[in-house]
PDB file of N, CA and C in Angstrom:
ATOM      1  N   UNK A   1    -112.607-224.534-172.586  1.00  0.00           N
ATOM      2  CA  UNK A   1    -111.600-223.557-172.255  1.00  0.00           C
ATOM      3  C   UNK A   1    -111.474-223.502-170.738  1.00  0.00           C
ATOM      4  N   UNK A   2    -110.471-223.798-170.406  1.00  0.00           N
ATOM      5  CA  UNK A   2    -109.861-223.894-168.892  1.00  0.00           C
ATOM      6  C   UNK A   2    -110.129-222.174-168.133  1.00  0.00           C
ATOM      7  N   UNK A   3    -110.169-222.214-166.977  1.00  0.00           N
ATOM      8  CA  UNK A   3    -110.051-221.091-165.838  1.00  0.00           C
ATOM      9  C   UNK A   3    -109.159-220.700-165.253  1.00  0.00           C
ATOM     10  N   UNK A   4    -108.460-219.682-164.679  1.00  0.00           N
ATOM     11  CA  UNK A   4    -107.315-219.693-163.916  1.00  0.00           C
ATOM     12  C   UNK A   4    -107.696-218.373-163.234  1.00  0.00           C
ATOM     13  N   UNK A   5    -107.655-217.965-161.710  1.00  0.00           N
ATOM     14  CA  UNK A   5    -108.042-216.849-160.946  1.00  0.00           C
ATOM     15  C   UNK A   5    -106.555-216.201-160.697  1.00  0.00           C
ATOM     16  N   UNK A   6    -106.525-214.886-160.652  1.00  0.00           N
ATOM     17  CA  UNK A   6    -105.641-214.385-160.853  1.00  0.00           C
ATOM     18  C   UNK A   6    -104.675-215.102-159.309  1.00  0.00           C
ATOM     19  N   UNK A   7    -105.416-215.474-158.128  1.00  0.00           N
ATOM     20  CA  UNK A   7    -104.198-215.437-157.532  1.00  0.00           C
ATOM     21  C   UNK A   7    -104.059-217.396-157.510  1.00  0.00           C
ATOM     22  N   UNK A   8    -104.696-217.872-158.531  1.00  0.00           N
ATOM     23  CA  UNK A   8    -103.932-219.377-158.840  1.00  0.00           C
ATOM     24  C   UNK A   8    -103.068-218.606-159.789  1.00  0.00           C
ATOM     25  N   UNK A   9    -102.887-217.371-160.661  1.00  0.00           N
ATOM     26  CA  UNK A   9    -101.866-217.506-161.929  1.00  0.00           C
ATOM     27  C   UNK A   9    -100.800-217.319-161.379  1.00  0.00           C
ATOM     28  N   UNK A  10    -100.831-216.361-159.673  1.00  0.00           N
ATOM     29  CA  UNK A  10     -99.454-216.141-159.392  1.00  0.00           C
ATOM     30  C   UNK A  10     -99.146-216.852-158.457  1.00  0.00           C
ATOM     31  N   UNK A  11     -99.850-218.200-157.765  1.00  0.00           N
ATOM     32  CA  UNK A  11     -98.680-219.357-157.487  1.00  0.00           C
ATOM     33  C   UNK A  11     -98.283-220.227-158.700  1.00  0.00           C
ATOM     34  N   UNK A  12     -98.894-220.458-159.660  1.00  0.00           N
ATOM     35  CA  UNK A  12     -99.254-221.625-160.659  1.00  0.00           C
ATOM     36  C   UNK A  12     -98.321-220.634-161.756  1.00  0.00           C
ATOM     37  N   UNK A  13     -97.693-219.522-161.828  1.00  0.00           N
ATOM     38  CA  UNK A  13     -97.847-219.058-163.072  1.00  0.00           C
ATOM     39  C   UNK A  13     -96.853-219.843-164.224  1.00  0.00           C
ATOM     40  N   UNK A  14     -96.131-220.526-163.790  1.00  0.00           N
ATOM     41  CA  UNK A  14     -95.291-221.524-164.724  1.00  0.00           C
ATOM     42  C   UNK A  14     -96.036-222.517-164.974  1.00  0.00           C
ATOM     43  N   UNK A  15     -96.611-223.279-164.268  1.00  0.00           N
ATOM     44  CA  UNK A  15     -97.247-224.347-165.227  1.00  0.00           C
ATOM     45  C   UNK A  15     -98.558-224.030-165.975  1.00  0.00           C
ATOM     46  N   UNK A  16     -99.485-222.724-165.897  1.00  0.00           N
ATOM     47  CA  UNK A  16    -100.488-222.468-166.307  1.00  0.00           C
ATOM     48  C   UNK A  16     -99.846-222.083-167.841  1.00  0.00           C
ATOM     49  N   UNK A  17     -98.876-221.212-167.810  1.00  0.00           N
ATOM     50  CA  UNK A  17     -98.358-220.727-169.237  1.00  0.00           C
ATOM     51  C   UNK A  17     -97.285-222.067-170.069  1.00  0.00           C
ATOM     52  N   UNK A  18     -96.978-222.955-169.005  1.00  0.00           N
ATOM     53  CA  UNK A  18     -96.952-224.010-170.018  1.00  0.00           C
ATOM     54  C   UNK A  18     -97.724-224.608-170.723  1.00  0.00           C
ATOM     55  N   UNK A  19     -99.448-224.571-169.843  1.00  0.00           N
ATOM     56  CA  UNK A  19    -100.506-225.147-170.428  1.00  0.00           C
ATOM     57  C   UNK A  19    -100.705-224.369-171.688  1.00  0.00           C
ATOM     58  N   UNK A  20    -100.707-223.284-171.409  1.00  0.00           N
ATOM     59  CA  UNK A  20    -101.017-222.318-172.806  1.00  0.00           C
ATOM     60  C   UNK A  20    -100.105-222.398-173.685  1.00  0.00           C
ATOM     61  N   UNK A  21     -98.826-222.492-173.561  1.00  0.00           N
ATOM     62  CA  UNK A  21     -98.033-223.141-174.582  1.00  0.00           C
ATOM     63  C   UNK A  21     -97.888-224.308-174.897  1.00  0.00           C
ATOM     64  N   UNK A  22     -98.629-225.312-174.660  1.00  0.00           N
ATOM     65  CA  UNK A  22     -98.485-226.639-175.225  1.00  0.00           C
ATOM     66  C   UNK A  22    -100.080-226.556-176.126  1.00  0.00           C
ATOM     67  N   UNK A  23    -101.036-225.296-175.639  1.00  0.00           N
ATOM     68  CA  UNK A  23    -101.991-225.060-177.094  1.00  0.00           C
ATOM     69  C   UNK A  23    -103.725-225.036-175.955  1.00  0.00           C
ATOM     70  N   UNK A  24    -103.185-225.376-175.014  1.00  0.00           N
ATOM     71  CA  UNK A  24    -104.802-224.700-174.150  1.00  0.00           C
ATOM     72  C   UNK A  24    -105.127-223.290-174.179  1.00  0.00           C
ATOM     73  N   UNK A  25    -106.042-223.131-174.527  1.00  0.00           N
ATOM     74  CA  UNK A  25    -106.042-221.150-174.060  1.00  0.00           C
ATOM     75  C   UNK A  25    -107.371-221.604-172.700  1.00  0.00           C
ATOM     76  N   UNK A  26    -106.543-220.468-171.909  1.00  0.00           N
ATOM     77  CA  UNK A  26    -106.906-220.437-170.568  1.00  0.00           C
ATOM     78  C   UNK A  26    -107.704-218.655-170.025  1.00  0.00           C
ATOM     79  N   UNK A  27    -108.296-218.724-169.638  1.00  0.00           N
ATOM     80  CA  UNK A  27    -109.273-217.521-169.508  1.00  0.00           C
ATOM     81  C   UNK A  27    -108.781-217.024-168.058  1.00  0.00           C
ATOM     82  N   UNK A  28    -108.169-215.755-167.627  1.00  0.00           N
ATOM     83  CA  UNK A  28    -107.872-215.392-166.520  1.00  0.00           C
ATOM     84  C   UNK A  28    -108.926-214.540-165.659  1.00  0.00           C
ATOM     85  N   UNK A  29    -109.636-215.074-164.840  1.00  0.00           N
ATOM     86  CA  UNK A  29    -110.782-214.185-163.776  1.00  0.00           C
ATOM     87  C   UNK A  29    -109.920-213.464-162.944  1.00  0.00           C
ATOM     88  N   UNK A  30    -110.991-211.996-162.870  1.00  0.00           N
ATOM     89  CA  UNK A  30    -110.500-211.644-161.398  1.00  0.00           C
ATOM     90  C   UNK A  30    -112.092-210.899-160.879  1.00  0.00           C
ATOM     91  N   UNK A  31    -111.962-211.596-159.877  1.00  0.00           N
ATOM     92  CA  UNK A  31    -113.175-211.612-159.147  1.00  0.00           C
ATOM     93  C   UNK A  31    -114.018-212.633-159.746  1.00  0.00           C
ATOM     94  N   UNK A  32    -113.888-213.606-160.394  1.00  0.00           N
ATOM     95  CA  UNK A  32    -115.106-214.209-161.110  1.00  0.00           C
ATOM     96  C   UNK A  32    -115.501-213.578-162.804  1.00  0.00           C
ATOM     97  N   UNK A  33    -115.156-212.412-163.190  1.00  0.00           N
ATOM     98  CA  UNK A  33    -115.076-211.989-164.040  1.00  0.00           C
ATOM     99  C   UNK A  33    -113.887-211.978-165.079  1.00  0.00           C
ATOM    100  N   UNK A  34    -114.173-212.840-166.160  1.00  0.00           N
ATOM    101  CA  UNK A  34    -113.324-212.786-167.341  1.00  0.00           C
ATOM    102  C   UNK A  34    -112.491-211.381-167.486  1.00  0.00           C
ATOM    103  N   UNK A  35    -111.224-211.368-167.249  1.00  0.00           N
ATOM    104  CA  UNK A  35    -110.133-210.294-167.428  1.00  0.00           C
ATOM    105  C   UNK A  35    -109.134-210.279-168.166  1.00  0.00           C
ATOM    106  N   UNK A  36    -108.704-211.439-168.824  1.00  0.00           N
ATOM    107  CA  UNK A  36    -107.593-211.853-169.913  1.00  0.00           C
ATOM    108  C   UNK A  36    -107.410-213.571-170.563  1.00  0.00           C
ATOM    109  N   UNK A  37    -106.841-213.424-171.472  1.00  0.00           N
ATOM    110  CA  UNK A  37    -107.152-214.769-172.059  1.00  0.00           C
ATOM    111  C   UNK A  37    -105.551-215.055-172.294  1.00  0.00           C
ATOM    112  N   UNK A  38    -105.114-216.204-172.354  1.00  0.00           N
ATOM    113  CA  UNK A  38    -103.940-217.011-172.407  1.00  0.00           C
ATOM    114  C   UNK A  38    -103.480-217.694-173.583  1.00  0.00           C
ATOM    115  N   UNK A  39    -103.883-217.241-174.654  1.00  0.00           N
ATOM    116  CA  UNK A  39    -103.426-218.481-175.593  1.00  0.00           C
ATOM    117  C   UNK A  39    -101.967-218.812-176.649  1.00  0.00           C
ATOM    118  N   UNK A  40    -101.617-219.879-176.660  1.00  0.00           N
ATOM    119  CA  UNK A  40    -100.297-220.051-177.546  1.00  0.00           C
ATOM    120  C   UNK A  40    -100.457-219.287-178.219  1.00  0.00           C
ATOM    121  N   UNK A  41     -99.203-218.870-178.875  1.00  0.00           N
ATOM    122  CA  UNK A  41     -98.200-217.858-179.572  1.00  0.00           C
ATOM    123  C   UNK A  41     -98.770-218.832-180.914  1.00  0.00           C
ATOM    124  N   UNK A  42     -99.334-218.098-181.976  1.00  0.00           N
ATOM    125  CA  UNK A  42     -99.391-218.554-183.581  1.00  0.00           C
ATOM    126  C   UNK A  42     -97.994-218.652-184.002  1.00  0.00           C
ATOM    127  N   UNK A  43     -97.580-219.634-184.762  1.00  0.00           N
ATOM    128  CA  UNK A  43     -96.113-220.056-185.428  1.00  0.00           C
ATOM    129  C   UNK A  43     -96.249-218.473-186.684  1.00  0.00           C
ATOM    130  N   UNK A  44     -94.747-218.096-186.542  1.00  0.00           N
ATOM    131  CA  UNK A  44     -94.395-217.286-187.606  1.00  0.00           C
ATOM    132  C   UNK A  44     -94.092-217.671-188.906  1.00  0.00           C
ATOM    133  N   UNK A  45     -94.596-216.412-189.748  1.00  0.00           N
ATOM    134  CA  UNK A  45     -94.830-216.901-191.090  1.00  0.00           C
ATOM    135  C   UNK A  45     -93.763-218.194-191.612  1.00  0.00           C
ATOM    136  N   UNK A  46     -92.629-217.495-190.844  1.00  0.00           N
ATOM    137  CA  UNK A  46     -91.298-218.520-191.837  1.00  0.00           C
ATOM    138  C   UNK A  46     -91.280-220.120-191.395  1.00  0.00           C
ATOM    139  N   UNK A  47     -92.139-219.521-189.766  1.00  0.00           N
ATOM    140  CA  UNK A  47     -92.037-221.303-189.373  1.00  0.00           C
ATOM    141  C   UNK A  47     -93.292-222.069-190.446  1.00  0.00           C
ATOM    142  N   UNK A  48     -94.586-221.260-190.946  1.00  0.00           N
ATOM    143  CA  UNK A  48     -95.540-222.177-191.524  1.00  0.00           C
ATOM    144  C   UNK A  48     -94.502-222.291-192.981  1.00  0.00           C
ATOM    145  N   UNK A  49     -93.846-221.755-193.386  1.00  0.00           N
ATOM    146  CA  UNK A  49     -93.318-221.608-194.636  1.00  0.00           C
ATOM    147  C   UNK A  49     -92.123-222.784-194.401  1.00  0.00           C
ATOM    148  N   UNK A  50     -91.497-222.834-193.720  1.00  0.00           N
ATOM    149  CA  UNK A  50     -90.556-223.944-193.332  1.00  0.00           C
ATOM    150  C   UNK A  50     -91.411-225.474-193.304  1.00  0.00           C
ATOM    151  N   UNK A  51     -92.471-225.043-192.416  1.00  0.00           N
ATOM    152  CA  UNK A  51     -93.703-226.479-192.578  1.00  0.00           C
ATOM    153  C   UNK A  51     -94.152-227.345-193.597  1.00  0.00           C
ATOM    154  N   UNK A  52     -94.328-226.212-194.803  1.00  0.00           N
ATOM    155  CA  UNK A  52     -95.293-226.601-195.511  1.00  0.00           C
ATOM    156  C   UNK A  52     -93.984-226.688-197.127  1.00  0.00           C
ATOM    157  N   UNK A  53     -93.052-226.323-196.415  1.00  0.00           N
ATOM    158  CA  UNK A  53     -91.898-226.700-197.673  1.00  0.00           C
ATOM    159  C   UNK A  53     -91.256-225.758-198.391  1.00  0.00           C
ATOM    160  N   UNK A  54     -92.439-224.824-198.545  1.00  0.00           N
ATOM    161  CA  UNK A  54     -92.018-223.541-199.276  1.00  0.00           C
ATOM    162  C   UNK A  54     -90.770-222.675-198.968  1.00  0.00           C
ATOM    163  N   UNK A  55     -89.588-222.890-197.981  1.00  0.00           N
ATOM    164  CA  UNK A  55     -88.825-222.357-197.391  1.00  0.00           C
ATOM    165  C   UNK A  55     -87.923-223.439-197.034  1.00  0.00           C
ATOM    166  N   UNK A  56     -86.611-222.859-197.037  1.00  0.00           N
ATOM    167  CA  UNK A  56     -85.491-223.966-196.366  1.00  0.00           C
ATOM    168  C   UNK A  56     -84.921-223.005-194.856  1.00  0.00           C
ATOM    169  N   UNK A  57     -84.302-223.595-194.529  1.00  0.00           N
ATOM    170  CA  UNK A  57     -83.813-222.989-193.311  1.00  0.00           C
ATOM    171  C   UNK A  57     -81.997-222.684-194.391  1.00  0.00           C
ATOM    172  N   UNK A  58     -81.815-221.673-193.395  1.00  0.00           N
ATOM    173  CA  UNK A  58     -80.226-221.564-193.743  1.00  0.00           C
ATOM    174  C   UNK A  58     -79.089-221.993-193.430  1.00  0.00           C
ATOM    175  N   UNK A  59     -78.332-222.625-194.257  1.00  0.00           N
ATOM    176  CA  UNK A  59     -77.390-223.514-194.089  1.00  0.00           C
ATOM    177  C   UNK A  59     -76.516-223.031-192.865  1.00  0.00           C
ATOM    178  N   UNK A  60     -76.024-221.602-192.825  1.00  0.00           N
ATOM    179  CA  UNK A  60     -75.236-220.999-191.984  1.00  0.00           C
ATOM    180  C   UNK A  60     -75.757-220.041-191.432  1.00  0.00           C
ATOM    181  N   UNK A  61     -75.012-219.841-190.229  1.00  0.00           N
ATOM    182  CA  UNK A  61     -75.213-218.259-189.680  1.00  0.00           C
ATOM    183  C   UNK A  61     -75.193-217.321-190.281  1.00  0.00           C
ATOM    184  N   UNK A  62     -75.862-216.094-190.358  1.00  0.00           N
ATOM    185  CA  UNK A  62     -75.251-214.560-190.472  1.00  0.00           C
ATOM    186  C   UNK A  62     -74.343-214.127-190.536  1.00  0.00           C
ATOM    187  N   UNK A  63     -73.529-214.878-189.003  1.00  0.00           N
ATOM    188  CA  UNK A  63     -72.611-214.171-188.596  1.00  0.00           C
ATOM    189  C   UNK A  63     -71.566-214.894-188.898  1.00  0.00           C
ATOM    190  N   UNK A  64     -71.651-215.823-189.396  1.00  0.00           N
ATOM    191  CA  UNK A  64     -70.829-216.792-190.218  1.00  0.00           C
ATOM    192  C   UNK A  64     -70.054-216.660-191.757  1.00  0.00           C
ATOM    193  N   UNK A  65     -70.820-215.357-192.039  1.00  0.00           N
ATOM    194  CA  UNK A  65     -70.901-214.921-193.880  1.00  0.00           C
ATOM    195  C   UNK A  65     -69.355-214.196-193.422  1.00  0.00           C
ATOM    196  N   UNK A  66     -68.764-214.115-194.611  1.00  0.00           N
ATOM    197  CA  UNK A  66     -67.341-212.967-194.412  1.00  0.00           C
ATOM    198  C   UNK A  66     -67.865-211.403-194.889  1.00  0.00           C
ATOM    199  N   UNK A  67     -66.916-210.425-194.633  1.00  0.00           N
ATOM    200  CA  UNK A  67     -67.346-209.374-195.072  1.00  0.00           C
ATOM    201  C   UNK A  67     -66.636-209.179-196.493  1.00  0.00           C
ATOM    202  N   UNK A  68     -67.733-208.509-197.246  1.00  0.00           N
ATOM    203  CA  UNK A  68     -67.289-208.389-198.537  1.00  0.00           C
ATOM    204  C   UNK A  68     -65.958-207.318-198.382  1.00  0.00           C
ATOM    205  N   UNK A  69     -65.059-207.577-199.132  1.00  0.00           N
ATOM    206  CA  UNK A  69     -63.479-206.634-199.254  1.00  0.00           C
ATOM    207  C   UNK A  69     -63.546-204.950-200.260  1.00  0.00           C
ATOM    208  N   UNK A  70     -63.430-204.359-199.256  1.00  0.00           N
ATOM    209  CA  UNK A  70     -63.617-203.006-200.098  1.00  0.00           C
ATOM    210  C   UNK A  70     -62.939-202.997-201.075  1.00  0.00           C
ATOM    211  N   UNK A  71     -63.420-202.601-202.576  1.00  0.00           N
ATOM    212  CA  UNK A  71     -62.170-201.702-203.540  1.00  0.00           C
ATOM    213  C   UNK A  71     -62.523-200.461-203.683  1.00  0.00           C
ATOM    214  N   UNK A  72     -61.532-199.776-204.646  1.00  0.00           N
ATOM    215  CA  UNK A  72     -60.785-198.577-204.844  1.00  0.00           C
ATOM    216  C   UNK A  72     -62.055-197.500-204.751  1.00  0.00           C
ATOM    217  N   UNK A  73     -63.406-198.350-205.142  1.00  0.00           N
ATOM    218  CA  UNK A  73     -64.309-197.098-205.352  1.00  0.00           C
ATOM    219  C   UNK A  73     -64.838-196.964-206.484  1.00  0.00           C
ATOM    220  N   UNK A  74     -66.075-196.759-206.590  1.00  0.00           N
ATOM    221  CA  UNK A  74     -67.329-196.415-207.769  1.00  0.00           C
ATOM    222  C   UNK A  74     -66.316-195.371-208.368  1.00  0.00           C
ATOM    223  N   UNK A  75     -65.918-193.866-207.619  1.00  0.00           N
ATOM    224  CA  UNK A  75     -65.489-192.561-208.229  1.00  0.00           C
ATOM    225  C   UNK A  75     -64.034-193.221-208.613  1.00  0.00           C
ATOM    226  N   UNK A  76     -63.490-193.949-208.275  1.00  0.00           N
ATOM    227  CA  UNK A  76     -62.175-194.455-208.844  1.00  0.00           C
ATOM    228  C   UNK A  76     -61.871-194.996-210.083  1.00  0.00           C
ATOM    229  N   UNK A  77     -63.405-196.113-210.028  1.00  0.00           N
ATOM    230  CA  UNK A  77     -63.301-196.969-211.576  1.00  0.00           C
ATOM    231  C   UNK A  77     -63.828-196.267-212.136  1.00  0.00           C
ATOM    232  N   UNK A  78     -64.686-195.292-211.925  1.00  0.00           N
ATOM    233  CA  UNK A  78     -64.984-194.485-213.053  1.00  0.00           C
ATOM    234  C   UNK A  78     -64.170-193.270-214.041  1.00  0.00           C
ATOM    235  N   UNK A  79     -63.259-193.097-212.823  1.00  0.00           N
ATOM    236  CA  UNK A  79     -62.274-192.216-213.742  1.00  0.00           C
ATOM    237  C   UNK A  79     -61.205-193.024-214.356  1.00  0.00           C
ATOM    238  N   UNK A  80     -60.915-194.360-213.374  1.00  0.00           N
ATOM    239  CA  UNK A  80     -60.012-195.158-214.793  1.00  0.00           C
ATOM    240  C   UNK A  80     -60.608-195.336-216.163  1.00  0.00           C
ATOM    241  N   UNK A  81     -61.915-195.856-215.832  1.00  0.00           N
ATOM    242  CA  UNK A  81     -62.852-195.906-217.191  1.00  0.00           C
ATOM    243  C   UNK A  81     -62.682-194.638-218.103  1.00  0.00           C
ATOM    244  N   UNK A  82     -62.585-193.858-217.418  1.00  0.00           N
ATOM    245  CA  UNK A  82     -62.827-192.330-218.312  1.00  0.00           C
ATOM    246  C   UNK A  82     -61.765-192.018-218.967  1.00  0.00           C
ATOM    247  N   UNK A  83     -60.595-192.608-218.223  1.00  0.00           N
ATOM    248  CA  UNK A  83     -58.803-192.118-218.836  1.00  0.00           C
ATOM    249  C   UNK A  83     -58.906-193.420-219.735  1.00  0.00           C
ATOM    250  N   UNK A  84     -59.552-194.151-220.209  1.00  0.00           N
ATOM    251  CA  UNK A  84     -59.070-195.243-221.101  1.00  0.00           C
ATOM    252  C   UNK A  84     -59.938-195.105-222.428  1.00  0.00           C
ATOM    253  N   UNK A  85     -61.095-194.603-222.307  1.00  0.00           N
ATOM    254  CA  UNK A  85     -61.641-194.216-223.369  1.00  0.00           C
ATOM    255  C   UNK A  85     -61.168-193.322-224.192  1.00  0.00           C
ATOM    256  N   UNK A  86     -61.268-193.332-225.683  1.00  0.00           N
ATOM    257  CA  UNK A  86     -60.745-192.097-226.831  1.00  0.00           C
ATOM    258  C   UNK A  86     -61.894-191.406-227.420  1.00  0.00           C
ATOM    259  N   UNK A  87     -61.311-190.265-227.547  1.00  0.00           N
ATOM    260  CA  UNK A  87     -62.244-189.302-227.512  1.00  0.00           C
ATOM    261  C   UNK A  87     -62.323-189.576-229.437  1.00  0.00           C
TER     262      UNK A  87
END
């Protein structure tokens, strides 16, 4: 596990957190003393689920779907329903 002193993180701090994102975890000192740790981001559930097959990705956007078209209304068809029935 790599080292990084706090004032290498703040000239270095882009390529140190690339290191940690390409999967090094890096231990941050200050003073010589262990103060924080660096490590890649764990893949989200959907990405291991996408991995391992169990999941597809979606064909389209969200924002791509249309909006469903309002009708007349639950209280509407229900009273047509009601005027068509015989008593």
């Amino acid at each position: 596990m790599a080292t990084a002193g706090i004032r290498e993180l703040k000239q270095n701090a882009s390529a140190i957190v690339a290191r940690a994102a390409a999967g090094e975890s890096i231990t941050v000192t200050d003073r010589g003393r262990a103060a924080a740790r660096l490590t890649p981001l764990e893949k989200t559930t959907i990405d291991r689920l996408y991995a391992a097959g169990l999941a597809t990705p979606p064909r389209r956007s969200f924002a791509d779907l249309e909006m469903p078209t309002r009708s007349a209304g639950l209280s509407a068809a229900l009273a047509t329903m009601r005027g068509e029935e015989r008593y």
